[in-house]
N, C-alpha and C. Protein backbone atom coordinates (compact mmCIF):
# COMPACT_ATOMS: atom_id res chain seq x y z
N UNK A 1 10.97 -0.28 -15.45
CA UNK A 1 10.72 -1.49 -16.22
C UNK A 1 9.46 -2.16 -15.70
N UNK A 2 8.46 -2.41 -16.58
CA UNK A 2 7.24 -3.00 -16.17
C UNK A 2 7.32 -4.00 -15.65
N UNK A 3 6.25 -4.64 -14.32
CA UNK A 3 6.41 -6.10 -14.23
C UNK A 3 7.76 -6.26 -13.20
N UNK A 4 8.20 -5.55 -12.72
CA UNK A 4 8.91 -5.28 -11.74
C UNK A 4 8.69 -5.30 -10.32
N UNK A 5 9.53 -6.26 -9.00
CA UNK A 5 8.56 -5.88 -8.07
C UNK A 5 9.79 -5.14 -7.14
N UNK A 6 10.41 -4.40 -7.62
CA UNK A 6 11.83 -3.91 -6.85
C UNK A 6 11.57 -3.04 -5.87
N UNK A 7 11.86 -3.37 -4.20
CA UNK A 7 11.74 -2.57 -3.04
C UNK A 7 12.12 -1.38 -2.81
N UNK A 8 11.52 -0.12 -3.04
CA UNK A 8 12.20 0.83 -2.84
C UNK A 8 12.98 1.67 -1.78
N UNK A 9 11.63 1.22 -0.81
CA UNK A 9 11.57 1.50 0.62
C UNK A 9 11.33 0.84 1.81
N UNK A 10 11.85 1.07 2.87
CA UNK A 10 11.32 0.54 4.13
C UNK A 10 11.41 0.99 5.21
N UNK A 11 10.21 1.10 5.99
CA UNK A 11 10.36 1.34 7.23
C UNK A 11 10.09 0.89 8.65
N UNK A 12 10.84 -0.26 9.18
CA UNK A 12 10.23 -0.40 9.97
C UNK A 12 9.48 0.28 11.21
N UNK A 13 8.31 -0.38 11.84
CA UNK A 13 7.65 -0.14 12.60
C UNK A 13 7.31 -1.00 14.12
N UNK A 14 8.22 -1.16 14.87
CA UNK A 14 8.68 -1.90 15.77
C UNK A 14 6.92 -2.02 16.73
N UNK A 15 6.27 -0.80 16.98
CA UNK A 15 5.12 -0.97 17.98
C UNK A 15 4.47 -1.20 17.35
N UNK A 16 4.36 -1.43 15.92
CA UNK A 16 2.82 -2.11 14.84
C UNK A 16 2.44 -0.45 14.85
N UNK A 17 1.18 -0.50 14.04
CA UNK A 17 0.02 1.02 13.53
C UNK A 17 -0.79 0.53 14.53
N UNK A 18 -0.96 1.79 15.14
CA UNK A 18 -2.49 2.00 16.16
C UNK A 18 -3.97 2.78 15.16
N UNK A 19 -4.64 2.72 15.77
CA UNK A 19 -5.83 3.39 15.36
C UNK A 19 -5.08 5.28 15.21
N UNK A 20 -5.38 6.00 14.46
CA UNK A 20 -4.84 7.20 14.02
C UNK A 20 -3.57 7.19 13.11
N UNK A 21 -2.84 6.51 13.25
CA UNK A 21 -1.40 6.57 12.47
C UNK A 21 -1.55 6.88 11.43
N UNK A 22 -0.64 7.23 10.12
CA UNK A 22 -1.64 7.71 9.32
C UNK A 22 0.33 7.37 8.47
N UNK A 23 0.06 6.62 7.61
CA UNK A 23 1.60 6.33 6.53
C UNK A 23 1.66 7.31 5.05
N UNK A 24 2.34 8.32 4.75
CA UNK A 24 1.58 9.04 3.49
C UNK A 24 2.90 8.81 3.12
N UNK A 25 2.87 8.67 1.28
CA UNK A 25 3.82 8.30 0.56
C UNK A 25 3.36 9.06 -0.58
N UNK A 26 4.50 9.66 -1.30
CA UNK A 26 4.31 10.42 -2.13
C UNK A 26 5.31 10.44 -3.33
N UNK A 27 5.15 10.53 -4.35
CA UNK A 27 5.91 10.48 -5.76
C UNK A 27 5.10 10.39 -7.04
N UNK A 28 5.63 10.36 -7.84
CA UNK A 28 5.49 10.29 -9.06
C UNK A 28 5.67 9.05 -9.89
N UNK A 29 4.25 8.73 -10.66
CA UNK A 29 3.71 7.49 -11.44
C UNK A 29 4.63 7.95 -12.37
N UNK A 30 5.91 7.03 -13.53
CA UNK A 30 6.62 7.03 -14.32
C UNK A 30 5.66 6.88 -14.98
N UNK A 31 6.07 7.20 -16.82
CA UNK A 31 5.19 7.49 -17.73
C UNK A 31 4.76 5.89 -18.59
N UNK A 32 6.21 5.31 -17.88
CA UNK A 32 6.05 3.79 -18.10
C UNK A 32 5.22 2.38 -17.42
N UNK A 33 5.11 3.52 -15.76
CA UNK A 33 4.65 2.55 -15.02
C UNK A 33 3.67 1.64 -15.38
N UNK A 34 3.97 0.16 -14.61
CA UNK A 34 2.85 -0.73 -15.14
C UNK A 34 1.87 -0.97 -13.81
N UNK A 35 2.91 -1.28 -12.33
CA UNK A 35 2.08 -1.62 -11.22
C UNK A 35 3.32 -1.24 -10.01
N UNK A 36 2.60 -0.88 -8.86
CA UNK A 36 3.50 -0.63 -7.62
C UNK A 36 2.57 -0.87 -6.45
N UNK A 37 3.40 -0.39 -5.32
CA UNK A 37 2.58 -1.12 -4.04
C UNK A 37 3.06 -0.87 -3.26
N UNK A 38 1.98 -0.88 -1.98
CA UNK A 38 2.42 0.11 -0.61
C UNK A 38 2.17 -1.23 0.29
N UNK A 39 3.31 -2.10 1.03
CA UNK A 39 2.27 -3.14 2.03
C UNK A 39 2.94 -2.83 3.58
N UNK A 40 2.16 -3.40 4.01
CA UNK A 40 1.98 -3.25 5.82
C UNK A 40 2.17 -4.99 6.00
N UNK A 41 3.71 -5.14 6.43
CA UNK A 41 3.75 -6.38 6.38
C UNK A 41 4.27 -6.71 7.76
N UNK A 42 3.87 -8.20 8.53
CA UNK A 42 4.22 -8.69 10.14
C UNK A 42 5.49 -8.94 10.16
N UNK A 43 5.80 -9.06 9.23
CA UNK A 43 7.75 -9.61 9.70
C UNK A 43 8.61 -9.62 8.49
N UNK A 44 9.78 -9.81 8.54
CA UNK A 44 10.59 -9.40 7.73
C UNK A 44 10.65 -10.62 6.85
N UNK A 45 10.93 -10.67 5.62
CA UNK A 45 11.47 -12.22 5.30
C UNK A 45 10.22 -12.63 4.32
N UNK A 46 10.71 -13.78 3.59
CA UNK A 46 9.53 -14.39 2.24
C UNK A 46 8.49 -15.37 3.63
N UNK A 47 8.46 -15.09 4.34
CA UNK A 47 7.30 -16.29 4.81
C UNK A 47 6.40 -14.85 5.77
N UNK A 48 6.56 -13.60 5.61
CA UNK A 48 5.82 -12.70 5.84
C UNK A 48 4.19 -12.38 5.80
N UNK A 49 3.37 -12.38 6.55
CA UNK A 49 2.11 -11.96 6.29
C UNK A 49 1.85 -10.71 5.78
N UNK A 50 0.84 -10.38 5.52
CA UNK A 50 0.34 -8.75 4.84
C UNK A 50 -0.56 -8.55 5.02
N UNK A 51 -0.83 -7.87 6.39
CA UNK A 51 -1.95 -6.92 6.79
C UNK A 51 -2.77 -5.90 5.63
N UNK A 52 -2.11 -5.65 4.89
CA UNK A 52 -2.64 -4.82 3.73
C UNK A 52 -1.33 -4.66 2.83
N UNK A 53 -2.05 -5.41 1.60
CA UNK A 53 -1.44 -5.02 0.28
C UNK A 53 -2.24 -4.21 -0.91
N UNK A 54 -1.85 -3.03 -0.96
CA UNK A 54 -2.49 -1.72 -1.71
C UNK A 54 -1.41 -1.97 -3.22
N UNK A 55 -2.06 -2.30 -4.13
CA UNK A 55 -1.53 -2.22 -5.77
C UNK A 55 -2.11 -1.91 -6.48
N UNK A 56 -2.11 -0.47 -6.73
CA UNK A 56 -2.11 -0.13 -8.03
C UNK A 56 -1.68 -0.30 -9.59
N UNK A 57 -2.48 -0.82 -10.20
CA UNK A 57 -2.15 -1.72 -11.48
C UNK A 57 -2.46 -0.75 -12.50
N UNK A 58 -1.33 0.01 -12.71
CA UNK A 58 -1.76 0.51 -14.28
C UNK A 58 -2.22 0.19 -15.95
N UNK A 59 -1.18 -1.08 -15.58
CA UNK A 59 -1.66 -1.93 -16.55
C UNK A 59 -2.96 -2.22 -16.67
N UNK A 60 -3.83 -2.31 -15.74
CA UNK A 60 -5.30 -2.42 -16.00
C UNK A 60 -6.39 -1.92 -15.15
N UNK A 61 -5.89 -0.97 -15.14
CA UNK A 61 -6.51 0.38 -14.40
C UNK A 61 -7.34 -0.12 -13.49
N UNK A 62 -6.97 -0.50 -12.47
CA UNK A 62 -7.60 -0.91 -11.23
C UNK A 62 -6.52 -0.67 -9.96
N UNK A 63 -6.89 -1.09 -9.07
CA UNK A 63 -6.42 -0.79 -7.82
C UNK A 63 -7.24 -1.79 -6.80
N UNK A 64 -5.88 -3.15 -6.28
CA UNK A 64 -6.17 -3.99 -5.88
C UNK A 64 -5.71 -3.93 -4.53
N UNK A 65 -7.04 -4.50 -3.05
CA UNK A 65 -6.35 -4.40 -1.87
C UNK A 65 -6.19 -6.14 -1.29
N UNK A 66 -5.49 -6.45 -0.49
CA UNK A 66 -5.18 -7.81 -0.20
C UNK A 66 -4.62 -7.99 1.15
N UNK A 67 -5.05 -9.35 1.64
CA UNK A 67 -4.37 -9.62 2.69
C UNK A 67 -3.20 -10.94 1.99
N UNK A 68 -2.11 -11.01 2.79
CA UNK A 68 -1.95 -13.06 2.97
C UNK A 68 -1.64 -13.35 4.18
N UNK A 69 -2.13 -14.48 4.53
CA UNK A 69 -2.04 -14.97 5.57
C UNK A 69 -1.28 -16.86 5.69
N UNK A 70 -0.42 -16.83 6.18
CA UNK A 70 0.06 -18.09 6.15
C UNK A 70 0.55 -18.23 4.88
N UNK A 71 0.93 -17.71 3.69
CA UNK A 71 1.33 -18.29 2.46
C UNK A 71 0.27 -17.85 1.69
N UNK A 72 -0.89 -17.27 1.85
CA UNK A 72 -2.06 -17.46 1.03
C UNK A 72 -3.00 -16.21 0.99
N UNK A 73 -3.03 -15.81 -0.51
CA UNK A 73 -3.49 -14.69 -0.52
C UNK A 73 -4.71 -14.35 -0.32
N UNK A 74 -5.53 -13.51 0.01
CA UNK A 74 -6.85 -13.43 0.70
C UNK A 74 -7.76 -13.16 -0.56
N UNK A 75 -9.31 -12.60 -0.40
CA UNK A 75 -9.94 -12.25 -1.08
C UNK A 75 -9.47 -11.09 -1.82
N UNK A 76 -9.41 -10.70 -3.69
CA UNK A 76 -9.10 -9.36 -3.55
C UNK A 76 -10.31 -8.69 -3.24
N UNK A 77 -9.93 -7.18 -2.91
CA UNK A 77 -11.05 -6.05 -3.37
C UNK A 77 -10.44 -5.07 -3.66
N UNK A 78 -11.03 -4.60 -4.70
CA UNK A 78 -10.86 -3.43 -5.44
C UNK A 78 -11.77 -2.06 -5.30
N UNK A 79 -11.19 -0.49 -5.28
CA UNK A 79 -11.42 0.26 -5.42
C UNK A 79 -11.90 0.71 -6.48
N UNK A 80 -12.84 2.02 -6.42
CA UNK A 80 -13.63 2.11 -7.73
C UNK A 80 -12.77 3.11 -9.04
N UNK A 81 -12.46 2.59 -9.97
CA UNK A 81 -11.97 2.90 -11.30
C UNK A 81 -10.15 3.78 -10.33
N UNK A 82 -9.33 4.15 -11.11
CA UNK A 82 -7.69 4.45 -10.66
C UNK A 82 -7.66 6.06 -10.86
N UNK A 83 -6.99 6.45 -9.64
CA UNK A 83 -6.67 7.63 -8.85
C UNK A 83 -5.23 7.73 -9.28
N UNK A 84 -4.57 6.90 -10.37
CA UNK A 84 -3.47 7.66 -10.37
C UNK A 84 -3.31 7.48 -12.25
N UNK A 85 -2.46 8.31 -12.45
CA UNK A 85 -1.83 8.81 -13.90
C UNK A 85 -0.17 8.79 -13.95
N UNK A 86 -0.22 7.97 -15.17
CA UNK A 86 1.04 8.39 -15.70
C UNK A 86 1.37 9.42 -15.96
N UNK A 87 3.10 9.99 -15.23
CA UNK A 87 3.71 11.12 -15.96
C UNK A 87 2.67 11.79 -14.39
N UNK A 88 2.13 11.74 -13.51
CA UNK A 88 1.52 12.50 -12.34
C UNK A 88 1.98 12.37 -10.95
N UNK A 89 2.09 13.13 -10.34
CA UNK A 89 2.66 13.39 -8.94
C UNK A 89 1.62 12.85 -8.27
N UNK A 90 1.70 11.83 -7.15
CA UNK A 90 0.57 11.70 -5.97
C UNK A 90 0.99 11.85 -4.90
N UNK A 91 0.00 11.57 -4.04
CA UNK A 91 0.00 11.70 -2.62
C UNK A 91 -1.04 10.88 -1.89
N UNK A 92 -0.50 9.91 -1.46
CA UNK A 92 -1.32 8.50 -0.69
C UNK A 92 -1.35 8.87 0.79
N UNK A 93 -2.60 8.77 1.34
CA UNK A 93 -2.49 8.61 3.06
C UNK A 93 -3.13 6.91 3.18
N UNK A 94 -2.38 6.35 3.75
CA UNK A 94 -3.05 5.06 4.52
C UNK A 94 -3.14 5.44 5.99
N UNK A 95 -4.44 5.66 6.57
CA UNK A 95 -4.64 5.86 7.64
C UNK A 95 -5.64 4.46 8.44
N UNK A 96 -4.77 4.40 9.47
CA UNK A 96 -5.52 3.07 10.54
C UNK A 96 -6.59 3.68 11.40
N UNK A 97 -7.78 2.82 11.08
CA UNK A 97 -9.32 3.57 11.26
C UNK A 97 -9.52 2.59 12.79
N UNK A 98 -10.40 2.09 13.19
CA UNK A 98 -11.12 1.03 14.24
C UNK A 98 -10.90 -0.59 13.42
N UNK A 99 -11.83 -0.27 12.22
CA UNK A 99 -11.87 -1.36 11.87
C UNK A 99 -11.32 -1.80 10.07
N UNK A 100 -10.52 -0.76 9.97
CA UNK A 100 -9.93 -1.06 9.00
C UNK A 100 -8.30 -0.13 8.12
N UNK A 101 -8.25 0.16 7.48
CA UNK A 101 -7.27 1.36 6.59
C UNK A 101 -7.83 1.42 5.67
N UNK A 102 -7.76 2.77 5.55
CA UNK A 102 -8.53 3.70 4.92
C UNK A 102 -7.48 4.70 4.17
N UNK A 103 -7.96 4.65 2.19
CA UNK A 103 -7.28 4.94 1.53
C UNK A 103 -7.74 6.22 0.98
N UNK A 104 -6.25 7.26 1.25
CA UNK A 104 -6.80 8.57 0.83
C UNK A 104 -5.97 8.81 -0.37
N UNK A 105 -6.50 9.49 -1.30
CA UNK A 105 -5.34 9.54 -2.95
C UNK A 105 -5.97 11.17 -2.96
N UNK A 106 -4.56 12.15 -2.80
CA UNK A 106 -4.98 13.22 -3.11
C UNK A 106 -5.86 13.67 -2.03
N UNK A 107 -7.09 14.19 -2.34
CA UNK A 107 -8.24 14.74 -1.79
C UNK A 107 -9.26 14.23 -1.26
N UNK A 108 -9.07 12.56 -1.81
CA UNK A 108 -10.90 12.35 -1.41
C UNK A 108 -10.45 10.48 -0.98
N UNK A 109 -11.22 10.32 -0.28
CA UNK A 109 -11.06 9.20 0.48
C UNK A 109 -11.25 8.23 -1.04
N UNK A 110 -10.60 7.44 -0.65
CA UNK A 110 -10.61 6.53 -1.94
C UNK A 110 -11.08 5.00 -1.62
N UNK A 111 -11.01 4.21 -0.54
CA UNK A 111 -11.60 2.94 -0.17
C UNK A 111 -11.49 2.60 0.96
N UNK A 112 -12.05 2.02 1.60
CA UNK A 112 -11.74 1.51 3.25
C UNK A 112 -11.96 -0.25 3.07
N UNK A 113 -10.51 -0.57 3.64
CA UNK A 113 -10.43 -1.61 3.74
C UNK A 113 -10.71 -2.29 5.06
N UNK A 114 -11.67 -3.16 5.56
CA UNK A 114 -11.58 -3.89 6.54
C UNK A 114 -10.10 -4.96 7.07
N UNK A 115 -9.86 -4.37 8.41
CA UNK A 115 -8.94 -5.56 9.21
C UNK A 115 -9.12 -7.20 8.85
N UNK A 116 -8.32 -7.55 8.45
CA UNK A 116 -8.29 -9.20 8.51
C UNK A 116 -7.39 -9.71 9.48
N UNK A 117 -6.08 -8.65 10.01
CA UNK A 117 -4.88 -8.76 10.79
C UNK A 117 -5.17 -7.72 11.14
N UNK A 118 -4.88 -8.18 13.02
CA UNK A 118 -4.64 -7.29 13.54
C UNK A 118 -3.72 -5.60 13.21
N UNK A 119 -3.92 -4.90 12.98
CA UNK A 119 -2.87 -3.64 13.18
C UNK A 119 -1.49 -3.55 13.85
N UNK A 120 -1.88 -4.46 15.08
CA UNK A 120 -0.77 -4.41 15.90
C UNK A 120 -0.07 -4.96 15.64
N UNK A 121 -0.16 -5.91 14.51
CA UNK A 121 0.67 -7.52 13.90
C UNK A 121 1.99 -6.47 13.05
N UNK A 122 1.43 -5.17 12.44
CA UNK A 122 2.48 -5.00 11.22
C UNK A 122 3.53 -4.28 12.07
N UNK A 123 4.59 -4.67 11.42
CA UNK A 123 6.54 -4.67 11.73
C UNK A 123 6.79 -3.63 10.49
N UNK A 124 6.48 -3.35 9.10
CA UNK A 124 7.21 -2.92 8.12
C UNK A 124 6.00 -2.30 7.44
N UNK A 125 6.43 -1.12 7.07
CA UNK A 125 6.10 -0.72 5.31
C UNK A 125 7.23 -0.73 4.76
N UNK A 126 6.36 -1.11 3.16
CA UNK A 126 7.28 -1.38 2.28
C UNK A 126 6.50 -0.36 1.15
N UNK A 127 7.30 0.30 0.19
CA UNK A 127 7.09 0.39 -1.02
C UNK A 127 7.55 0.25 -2.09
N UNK A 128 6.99 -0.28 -3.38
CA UNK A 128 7.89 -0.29 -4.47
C UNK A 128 7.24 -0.18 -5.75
N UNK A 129 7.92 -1.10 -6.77
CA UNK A 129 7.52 -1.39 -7.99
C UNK A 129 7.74 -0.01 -8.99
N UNK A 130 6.71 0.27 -9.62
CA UNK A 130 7.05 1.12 -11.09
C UNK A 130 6.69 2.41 -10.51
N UNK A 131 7.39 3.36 -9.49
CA UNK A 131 7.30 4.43 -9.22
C UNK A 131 8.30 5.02 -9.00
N UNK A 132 8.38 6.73 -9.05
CA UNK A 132 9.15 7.46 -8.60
C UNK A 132 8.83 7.86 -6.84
N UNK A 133 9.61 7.16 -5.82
CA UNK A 133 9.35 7.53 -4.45
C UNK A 133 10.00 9.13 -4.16
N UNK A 134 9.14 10.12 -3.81
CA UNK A 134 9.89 11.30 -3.26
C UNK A 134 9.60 10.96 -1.62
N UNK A 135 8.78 10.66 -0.68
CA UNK A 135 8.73 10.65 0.35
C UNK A 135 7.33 9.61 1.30
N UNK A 136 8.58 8.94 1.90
CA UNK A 136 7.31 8.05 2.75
C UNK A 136 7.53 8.51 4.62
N UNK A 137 6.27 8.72 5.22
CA UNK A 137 6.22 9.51 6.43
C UNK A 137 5.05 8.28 7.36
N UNK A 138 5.36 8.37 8.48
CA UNK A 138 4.57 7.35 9.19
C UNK A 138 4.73 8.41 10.70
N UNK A 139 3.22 8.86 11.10
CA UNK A 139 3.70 9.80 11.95
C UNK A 139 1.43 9.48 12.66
């Protein structure tokens, strides 16, 4: 159901992401999907920060990255034109670089996001929204 922000997954991450870690999540865009999302969040609970919020918006074919901090959402930035398809199988790596996470879709590096929060701050991935989850790995 579009417009949905239903949690699919979680995993916490008690020592935070170091530089190398690398989170890959994989499934399949429903033929309906409208938007979903992969975040790296500091703590559990609605008063949570977000080291990185990765959403893919099918609805308008973009792909939005974000921080919030304190209640308040950061600058967006967006990646160039959408790496994913309805009715298509993916495969996401979020990998923690020096100075940022760095988005791999498939084959080819897809955006690097600069740190606004520390790495060491995030407690959780989360994924959800309008997808089919087959597998999320944090290794």
């Amino acid at each position: 159901m579009a417009g949905s922000s239903v949690v699919l997954h979680k995993s916490p991450l008690p020592e935070g992401v170091r530089v190398g870690n690398v989170m890959r999540i994989r499934g399949v865009v429903p033929d309906n999907a409208g938007r979903f999302f992969v975040n790296l969040l500091c703590s559990e609970g609605p008063e949570a920060e977000y080291a990185l919020h990765f959403n893919p918006r099918l609805d308008k074919s973009e792909v939005v990255f974000n921080t919030m901090e304190q209640g308040r959402w950061g600058r967006e930035e967006r990646g160039q034109g959408i790496p994913f398809q309805r009715g298509q199988p993916f495969d996401v790596l979020i990998i923690t670089t020096e100075d940022g996470f760095k988005a791999v879709v498939g084959d080819s590096e897809y955006y690097h996001f600069r740190h606004r929060i520390p790495p060491a701050n995030v407690r959780l991935l989360e994924v959800g929204g309008d997808l089919q989850l087959d597998s999320v790995k944090v290794f």
